[in-house]
C-alpha atoms as a PDB file:
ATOM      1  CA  UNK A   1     166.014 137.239 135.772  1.00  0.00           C
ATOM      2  CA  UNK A   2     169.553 137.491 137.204  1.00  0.00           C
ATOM      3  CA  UNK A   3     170.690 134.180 138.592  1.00  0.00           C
ATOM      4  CA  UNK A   4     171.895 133.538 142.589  1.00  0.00           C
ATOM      5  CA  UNK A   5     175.371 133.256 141.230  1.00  0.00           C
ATOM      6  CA  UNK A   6     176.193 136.500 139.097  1.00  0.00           C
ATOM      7  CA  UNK A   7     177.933 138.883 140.317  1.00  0.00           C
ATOM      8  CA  UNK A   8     176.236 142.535 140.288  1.00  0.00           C
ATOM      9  CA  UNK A   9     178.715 145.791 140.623  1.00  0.00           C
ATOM     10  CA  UNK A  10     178.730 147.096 143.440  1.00  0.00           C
ATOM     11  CA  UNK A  11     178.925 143.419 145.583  1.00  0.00           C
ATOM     12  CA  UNK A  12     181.898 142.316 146.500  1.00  0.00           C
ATOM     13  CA  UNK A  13     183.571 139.346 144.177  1.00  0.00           C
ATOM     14  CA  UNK A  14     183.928 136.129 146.081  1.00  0.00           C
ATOM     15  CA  UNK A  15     187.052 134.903 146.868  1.00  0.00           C
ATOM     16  CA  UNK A  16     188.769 132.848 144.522  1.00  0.00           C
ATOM     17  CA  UNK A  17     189.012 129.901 147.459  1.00  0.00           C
ATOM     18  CA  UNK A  18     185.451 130.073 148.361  1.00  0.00           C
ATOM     19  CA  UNK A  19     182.986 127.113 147.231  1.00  0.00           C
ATOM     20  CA  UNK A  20     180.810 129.874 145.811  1.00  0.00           C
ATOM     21  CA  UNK A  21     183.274 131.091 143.225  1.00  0.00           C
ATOM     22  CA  UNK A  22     184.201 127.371 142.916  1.00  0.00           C
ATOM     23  CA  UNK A  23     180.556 126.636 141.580  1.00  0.00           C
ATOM     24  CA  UNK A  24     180.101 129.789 139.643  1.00  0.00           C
ATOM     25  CA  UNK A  25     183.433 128.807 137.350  1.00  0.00           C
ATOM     26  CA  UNK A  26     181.603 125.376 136.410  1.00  0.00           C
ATOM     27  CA  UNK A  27     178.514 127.226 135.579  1.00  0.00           C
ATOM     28  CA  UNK A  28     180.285 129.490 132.985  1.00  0.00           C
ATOM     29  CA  UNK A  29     178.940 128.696 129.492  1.00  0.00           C
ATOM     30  CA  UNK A  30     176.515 125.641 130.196  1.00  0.00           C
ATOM     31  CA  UNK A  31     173.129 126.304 129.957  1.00  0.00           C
ATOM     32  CA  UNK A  32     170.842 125.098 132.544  1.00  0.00           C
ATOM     33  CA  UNK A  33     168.577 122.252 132.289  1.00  0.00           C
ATOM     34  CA  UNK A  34     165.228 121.532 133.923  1.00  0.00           C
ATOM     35  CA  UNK A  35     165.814 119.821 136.600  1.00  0.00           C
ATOM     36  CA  UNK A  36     162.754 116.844 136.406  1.00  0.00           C
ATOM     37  CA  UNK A  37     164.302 115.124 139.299  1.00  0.00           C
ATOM     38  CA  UNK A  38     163.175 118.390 141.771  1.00  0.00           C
ATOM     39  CA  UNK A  39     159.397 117.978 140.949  1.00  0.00           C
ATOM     40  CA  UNK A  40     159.451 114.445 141.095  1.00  0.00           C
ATOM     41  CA  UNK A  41     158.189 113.671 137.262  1.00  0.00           C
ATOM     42  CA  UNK A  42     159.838 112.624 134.433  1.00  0.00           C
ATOM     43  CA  UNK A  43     158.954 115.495 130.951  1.00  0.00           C
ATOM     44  CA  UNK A  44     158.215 112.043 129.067  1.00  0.00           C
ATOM     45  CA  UNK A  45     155.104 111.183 131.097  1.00  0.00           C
ATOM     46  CA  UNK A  46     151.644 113.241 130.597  1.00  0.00           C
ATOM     47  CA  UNK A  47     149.890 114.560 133.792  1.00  0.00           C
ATOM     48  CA  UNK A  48     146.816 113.158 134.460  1.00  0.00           C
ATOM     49  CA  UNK A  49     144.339 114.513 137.085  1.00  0.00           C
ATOM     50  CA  UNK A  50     143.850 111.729 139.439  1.00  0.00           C
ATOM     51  CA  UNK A  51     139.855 112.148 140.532  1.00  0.00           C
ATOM     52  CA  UNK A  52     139.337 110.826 144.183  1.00  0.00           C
ATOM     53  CA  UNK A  53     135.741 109.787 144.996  1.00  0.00           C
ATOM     54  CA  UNK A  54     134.588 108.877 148.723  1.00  0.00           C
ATOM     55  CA  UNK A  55     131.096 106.915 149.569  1.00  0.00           C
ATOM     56  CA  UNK A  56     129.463 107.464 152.405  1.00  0.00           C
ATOM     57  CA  UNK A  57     126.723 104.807 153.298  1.00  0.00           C
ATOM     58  CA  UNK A  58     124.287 104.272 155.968  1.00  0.00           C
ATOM     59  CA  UNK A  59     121.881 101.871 156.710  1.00  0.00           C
ATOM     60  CA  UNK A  60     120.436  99.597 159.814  1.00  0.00           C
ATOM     61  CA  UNK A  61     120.455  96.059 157.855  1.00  0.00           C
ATOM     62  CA  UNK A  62     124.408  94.995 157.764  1.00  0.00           C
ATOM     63  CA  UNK A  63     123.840  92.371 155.307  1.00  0.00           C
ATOM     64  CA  UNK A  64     122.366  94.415 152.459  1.00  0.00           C
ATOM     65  CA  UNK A  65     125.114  97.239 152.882  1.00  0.00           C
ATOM     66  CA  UNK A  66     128.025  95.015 152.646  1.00  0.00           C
ATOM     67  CA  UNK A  67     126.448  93.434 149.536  1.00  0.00           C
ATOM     68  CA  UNK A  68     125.913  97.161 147.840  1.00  0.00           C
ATOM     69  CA  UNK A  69     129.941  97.449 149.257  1.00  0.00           C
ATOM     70  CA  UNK A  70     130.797  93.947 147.684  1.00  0.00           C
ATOM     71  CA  UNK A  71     128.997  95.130 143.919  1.00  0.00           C
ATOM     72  CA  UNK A  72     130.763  98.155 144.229  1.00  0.00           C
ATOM     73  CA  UNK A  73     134.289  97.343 145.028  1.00  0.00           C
ATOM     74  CA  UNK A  74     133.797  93.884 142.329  1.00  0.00           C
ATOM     75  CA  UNK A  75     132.696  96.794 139.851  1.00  0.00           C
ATOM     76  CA  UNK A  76     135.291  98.914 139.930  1.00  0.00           C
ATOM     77  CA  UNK A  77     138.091  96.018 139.885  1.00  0.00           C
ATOM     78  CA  UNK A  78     136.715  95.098 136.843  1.00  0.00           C
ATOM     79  CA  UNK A  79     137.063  98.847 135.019  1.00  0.00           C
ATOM     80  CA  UNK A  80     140.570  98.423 136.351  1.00  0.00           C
ATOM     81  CA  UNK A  81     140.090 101.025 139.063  1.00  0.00           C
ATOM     82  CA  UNK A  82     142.100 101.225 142.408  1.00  0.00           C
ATOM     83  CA  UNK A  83     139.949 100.751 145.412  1.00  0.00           C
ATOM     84  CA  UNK A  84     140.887 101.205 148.671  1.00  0.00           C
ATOM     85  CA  UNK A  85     138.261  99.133 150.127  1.00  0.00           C
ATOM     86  CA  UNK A  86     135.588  98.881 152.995  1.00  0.00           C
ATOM     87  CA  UNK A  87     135.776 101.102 155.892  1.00  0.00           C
ATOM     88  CA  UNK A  88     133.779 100.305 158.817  1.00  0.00           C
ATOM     89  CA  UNK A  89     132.106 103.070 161.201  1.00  0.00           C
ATOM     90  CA  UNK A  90     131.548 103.016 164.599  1.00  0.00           C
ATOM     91  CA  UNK A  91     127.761 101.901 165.261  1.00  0.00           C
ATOM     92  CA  UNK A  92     127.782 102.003 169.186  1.00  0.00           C
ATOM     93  CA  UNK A  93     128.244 105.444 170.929  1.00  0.00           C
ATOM     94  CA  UNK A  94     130.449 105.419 174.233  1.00  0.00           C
ATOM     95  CA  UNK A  95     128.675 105.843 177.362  1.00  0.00           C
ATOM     96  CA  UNK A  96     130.312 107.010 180.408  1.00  0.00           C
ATOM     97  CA  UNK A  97     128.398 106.929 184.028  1.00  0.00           C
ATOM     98  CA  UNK A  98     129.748 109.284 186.327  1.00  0.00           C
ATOM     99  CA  UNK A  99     127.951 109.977 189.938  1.00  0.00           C
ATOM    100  CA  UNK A 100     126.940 113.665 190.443  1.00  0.00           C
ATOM    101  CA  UNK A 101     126.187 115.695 193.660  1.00  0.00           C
ATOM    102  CA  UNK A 102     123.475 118.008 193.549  1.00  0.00           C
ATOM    103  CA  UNK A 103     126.444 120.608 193.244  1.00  0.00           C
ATOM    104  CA  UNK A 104     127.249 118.924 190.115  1.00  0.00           C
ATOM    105  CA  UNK A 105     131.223 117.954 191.167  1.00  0.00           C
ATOM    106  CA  UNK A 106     131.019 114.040 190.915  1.00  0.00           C
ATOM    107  CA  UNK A 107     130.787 111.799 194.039  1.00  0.00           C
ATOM    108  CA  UNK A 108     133.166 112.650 196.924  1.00  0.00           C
END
């Protein structure tokens, strides 16, 4: 694979003032590295899948749900797991009255 910086025949050479030719005379005779800072993770570490696990529960009786919710979240503190905690739903739906005409366009 032929690098951004070679020069091909048939292209025109870059000037010798030009930041490009600049860059390509550092370049001659060091070999490249991985970069590990451009992905963001060091080679030393191992990459571990991170499994992400959502519960959904529903119930009437508010008590006994946020006891399951309380068992749950003590359980996996204790396994040394990171929770993100209790989210509450919405139990009540919005209701909006509006006054119709018999030619359905609201009240006049």
């Amino acid at each position: 694979m032929r690098s951004p910086l070679q020069w091909s025949p048939g292209t025109p050479a870059p000037a010798p003032d030009s930041p490009l030719f600049a860059l390509a005379q550092e370049q001659v005779g060091q070999e490249v590295a991985p970069q590990s800072w451009l992905s963001g993770k060091t080679s030393l570490e191992p990459e571990v899948a991170i499994h992400q696990i959502k519960i959904t529960l529903t119930s009437r009786n508010t008590k006994s749900l946020e006891k399951v919710c309380d068992d749950l979240i003590r359980a996996e503190k204790e396994k040394n797991l990171r929770v993100k905690g209790l989210v509450r739903m919405p139990t009540k739906t919005l209701r909006i009255t509006t006054r119709k005409t018999p030619c359905h366009e609201g009240s006049k």
